[in-house]
PDB file of N, CA and C in Angstrom:
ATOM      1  N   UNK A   1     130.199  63.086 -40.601  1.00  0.00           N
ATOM      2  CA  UNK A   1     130.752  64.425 -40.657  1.00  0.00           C
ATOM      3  C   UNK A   1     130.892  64.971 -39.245  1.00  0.00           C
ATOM      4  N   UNK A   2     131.675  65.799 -38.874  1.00  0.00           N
ATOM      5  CA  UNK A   2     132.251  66.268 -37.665  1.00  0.00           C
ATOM      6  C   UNK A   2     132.051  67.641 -37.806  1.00  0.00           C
ATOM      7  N   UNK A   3     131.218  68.277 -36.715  1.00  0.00           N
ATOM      8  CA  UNK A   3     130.389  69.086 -36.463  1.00  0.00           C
ATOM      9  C   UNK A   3     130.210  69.361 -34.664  1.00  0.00           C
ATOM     10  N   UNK A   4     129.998  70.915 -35.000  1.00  0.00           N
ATOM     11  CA  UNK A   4     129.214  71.502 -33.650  1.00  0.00           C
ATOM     12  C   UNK A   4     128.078  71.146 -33.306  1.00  0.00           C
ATOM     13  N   UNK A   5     127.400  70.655 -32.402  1.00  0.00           N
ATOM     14  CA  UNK A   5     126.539  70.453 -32.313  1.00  0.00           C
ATOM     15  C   UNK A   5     125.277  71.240 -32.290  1.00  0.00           C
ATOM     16  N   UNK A   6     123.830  70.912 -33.017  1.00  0.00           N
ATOM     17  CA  UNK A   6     122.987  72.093 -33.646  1.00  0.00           C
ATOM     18  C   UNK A   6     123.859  72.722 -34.952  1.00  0.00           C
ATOM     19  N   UNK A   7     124.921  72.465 -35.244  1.00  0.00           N
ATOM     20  CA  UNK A   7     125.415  73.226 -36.782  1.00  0.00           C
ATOM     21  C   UNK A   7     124.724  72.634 -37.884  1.00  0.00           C
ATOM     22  N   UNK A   8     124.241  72.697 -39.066  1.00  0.00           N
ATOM     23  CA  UNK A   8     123.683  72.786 -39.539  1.00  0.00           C
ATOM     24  C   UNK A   8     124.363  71.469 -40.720  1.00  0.00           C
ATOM     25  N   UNK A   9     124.200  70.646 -41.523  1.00  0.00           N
ATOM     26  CA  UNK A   9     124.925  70.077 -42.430  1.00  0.00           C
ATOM     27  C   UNK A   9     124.585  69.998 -44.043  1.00  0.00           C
ATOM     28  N   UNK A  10     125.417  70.535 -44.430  1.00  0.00           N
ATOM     29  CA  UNK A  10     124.945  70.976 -46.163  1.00  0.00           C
ATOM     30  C   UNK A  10     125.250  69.942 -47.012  1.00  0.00           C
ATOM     31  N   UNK A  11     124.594  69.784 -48.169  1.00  0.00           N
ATOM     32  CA  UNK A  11     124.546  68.537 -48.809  1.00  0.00           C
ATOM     33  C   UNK A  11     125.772  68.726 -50.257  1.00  0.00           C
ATOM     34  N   UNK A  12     125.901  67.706 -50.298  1.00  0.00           N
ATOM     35  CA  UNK A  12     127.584  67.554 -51.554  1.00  0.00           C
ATOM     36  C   UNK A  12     127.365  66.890 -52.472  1.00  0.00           C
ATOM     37  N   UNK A  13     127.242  66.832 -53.551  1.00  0.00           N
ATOM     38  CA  UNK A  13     127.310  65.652 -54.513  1.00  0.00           C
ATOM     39  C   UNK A  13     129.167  65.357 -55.085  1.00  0.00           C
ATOM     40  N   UNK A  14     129.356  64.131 -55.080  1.00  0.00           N
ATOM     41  CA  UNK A  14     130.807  63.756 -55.220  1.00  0.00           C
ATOM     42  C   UNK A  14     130.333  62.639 -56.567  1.00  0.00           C
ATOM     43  N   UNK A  15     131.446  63.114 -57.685  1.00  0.00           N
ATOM     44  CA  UNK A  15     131.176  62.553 -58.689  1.00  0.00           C
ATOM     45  C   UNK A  15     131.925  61.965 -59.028  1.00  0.00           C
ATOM     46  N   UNK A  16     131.931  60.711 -59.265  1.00  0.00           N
ATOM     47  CA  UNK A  16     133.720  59.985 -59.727  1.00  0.00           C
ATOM     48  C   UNK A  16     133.185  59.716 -60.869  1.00  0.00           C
ATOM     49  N   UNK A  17     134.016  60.057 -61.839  1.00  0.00           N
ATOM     50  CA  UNK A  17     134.268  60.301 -63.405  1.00  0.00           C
ATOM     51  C   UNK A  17     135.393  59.200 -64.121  1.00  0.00           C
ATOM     52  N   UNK A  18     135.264  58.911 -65.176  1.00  0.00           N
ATOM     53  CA  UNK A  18     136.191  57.593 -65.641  1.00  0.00           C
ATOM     54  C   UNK A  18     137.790  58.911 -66.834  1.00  0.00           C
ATOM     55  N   UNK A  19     138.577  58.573 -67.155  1.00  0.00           N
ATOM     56  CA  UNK A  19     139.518  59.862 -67.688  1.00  0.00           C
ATOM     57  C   UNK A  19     138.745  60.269 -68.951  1.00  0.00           C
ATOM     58  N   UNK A  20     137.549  59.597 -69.486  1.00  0.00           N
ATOM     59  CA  UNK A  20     136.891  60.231 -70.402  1.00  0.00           C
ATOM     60  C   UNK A  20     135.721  61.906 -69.395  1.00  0.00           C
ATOM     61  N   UNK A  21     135.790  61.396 -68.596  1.00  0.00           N
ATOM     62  CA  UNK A  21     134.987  62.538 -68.301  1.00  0.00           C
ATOM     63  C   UNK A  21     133.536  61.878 -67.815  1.00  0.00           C
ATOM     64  N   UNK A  22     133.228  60.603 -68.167  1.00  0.00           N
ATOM     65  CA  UNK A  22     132.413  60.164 -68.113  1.00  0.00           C
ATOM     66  C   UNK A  22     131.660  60.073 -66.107  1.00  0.00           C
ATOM     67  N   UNK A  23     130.200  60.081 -66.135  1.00  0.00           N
ATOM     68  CA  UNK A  23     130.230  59.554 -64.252  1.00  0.00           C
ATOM     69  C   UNK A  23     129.676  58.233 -64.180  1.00  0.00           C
ATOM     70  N   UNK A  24     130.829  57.658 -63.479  1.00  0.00           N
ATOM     71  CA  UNK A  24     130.903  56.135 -62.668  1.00  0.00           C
ATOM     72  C   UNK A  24     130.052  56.320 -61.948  1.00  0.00           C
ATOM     73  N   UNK A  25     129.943  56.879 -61.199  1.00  0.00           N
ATOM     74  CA  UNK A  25     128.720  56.937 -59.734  1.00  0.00           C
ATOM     75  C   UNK A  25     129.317  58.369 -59.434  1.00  0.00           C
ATOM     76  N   UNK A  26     127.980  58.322 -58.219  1.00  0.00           N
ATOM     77  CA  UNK A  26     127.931  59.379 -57.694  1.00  0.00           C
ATOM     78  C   UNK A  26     127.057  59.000 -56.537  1.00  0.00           C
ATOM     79  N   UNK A  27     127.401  60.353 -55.412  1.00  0.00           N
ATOM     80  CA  UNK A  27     126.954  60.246 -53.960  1.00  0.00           C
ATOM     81  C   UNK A  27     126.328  61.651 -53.652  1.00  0.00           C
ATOM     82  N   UNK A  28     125.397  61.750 -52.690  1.00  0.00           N
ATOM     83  CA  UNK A  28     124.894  62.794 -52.281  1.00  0.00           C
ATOM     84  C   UNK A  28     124.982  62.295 -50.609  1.00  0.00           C
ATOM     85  N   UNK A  29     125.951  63.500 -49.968  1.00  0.00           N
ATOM     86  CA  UNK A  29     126.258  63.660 -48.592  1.00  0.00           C
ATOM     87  C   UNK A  29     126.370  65.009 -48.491  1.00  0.00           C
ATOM     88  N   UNK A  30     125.839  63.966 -46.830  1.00  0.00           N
ATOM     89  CA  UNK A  30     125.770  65.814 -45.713  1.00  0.00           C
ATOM     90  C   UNK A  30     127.388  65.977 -45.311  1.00  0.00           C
ATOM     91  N   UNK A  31     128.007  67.133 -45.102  1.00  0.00           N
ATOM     92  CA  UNK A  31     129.221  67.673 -44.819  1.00  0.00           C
ATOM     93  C   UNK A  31     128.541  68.617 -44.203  1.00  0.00           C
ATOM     94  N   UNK A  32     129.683  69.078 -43.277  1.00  0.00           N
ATOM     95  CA  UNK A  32     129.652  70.460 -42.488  1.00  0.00           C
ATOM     96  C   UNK A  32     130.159  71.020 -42.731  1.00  0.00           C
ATOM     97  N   UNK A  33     131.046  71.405 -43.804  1.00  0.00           N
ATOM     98  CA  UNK A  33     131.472  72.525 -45.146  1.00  0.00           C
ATOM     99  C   UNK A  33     132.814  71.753 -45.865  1.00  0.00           C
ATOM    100  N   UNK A  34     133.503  72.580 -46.837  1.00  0.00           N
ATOM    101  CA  UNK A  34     133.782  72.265 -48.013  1.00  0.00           C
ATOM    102  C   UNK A  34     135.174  71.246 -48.010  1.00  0.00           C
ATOM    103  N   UNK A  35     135.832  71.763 -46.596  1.00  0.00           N
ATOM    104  CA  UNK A  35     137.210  70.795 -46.530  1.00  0.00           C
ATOM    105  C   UNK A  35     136.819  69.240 -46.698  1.00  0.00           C
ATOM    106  N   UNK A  36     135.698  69.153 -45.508  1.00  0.00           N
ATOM    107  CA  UNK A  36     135.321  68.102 -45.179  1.00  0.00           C
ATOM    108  C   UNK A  36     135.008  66.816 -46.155  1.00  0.00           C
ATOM    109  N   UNK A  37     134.286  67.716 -47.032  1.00  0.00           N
ATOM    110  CA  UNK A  37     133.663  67.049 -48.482  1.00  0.00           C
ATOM    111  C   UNK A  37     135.421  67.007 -49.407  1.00  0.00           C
ATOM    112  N   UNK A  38     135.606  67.444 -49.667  1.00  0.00           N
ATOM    113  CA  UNK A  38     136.983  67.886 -50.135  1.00  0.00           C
ATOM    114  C   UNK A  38     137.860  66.194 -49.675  1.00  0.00           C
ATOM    115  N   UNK A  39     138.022  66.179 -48.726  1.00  0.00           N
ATOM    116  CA  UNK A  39     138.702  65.094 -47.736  1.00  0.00           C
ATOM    117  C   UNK A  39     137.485  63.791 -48.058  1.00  0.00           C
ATOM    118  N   UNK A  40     136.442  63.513 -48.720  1.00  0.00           N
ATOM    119  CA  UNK A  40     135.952  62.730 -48.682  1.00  0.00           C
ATOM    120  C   UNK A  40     136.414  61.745 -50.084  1.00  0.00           C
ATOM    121  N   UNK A  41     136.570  62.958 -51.108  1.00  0.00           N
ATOM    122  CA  UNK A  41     136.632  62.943 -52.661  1.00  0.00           C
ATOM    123  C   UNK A  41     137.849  62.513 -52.777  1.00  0.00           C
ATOM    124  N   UNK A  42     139.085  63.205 -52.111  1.00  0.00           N
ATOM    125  CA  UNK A  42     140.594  62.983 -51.853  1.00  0.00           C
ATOM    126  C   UNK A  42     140.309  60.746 -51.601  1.00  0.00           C
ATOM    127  N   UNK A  43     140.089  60.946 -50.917  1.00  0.00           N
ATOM    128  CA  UNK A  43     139.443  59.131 -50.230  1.00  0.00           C
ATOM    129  C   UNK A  43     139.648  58.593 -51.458  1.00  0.00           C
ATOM    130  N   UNK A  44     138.657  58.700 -52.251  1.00  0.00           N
ATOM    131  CA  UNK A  44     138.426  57.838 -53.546  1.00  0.00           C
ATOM    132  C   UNK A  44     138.964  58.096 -54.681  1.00  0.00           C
ATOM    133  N   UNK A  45     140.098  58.746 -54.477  1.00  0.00           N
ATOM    134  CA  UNK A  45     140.932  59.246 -55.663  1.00  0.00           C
ATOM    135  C   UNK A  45     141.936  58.065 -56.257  1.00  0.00           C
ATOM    136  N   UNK A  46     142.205  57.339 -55.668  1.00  0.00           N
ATOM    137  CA  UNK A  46     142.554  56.372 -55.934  1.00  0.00           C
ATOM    138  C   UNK A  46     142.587  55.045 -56.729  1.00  0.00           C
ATOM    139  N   UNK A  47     140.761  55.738 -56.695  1.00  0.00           N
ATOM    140  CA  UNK A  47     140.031  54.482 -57.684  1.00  0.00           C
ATOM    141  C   UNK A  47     139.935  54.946 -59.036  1.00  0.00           C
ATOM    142  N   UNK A  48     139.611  56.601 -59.318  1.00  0.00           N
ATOM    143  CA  UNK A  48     139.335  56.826 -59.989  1.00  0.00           C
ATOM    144  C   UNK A  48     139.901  57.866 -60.895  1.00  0.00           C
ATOM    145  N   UNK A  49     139.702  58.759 -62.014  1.00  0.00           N
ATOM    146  CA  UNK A  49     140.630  59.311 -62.877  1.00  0.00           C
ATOM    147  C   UNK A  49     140.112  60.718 -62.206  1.00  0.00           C
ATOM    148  N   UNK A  50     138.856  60.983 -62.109  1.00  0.00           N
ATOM    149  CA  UNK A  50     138.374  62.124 -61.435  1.00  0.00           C
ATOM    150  C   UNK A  50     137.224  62.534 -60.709  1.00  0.00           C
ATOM    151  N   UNK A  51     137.261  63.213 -59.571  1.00  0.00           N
ATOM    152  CA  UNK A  51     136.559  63.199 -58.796  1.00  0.00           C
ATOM    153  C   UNK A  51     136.105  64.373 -58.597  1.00  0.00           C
ATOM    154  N   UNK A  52     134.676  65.171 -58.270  1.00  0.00           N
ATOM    155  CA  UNK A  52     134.660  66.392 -58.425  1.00  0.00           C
ATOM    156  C   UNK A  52     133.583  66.372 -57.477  1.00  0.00           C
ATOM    157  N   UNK A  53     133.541  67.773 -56.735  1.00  0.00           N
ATOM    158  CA  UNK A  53     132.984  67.939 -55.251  1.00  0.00           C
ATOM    159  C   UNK A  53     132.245  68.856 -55.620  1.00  0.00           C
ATOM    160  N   UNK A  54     130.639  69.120 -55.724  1.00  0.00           N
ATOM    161  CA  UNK A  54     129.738  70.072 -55.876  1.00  0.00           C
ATOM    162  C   UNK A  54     129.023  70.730 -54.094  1.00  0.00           C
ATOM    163  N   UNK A  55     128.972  71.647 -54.735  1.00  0.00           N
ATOM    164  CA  UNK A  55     127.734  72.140 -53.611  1.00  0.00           C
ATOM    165  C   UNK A  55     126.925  72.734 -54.189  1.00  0.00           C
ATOM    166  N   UNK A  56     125.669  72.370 -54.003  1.00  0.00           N
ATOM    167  CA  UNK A  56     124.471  72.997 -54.966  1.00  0.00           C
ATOM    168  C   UNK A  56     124.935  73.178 -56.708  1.00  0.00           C
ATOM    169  N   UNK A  57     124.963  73.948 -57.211  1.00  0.00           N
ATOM    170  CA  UNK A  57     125.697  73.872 -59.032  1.00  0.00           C
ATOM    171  C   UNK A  57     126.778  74.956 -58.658  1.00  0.00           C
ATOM    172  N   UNK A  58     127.646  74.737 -57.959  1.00  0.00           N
ATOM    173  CA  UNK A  58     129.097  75.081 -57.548  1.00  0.00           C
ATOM    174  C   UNK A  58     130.306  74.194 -57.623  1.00  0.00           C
ATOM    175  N   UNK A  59     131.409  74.027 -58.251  1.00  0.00           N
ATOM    176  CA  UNK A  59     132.077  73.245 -58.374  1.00  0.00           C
ATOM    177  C   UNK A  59     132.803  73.476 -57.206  1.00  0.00           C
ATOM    178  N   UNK A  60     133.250  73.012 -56.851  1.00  0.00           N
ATOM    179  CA  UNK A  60     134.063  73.390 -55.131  1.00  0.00           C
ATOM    180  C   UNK A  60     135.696  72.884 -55.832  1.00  0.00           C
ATOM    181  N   UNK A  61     135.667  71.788 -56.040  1.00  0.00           N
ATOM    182  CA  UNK A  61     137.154  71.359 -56.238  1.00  0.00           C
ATOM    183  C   UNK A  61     137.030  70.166 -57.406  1.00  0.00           C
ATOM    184  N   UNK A  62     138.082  69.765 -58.277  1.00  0.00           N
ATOM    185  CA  UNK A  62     138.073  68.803 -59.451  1.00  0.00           C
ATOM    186  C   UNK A  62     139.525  68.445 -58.538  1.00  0.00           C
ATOM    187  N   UNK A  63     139.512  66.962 -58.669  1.00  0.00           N
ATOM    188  CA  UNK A  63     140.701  66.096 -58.155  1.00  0.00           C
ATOM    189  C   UNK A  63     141.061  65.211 -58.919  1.00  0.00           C
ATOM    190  N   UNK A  64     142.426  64.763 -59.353  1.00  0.00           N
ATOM    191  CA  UNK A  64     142.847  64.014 -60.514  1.00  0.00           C
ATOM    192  C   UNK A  64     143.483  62.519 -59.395  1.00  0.00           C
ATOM    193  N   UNK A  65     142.748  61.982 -60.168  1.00  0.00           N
ATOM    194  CA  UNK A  65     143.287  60.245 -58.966  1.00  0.00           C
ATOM    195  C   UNK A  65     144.239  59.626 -60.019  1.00  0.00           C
ATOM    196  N   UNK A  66     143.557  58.429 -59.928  1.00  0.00           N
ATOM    197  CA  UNK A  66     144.395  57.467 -60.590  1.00  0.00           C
ATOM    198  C   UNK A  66     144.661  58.064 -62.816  1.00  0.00           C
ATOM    199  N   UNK A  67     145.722  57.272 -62.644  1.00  0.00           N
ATOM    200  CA  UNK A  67     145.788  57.654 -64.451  1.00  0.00           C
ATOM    201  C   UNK A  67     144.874  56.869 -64.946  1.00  0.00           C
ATOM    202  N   UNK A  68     144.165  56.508 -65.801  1.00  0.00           N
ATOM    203  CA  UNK A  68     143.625  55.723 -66.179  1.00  0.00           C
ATOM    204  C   UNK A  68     143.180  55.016 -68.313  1.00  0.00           C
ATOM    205  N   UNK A  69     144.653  56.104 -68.316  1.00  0.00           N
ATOM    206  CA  UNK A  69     144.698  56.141 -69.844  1.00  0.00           C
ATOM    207  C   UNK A  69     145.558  54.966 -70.000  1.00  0.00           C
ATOM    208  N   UNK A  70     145.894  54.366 -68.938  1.00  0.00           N
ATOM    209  CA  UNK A  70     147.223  53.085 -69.319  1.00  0.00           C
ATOM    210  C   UNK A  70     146.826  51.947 -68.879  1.00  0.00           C
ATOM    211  N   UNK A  71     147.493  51.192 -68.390  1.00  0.00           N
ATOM    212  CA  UNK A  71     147.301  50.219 -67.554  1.00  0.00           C
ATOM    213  C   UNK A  71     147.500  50.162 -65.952  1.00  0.00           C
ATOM    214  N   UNK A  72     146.577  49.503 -65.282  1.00  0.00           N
ATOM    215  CA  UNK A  72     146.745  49.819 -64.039  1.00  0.00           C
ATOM    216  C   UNK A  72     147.007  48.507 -63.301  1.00  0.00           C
ATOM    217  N   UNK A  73     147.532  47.387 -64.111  1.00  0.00           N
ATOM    218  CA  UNK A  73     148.123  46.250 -63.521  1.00  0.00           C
ATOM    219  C   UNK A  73     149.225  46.442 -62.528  1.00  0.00           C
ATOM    220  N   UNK A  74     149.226  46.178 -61.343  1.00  0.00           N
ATOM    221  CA  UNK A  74     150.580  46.593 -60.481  1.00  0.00           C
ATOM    222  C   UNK A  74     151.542  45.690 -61.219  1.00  0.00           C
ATOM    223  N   UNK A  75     152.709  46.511 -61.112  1.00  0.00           N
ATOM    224  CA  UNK A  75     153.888  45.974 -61.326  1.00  0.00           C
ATOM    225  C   UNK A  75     154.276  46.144 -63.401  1.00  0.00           C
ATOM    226  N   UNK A  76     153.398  46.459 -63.843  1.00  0.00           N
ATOM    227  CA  UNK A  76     153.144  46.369 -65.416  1.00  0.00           C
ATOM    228  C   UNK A  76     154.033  47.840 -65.442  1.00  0.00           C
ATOM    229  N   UNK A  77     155.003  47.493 -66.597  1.00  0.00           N
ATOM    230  CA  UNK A  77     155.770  48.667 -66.739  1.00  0.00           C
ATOM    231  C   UNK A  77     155.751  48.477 -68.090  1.00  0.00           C
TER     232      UNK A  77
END
């Protein structure tokens, strides 16, 4: 995380969720506020159907990644 130095770094939980809602994993990181974490979740959106950025029991942001109600074979139409 990218920070002032002596600034302080607050902790995030990032939850990647399957399109049931379900959690795949999850991470607990330090950020130096909410974009940052925000930009971390954005990252792994790719993998997953949803990703959601806490701070303390605050939802900060819900991010929709990949579809995952279909098939995700490349090229499968």
């Amino acid at each position: 995380a990218r920070c002032e130095p002596g600034a302080a770094l607050l902790n995030y939980s990032i939850r990647y969720k399957n399109a049931g809602g379900v959690v795949a994993r999850s991470e607990l990181l330090p950020f130096a506020n909410d974009l940052e974490a925000m930009d971390h979740g954005r990252a792994g959106s790719g993998h997953n159907a949803i990703i959601e950025v806490w701070k303390g029991e605050h939802l900060i942001v819900r991010l929709f990644g990949v579809d995952s109600r279909g098939p995700t074979t490349p090229g499968f139409k």
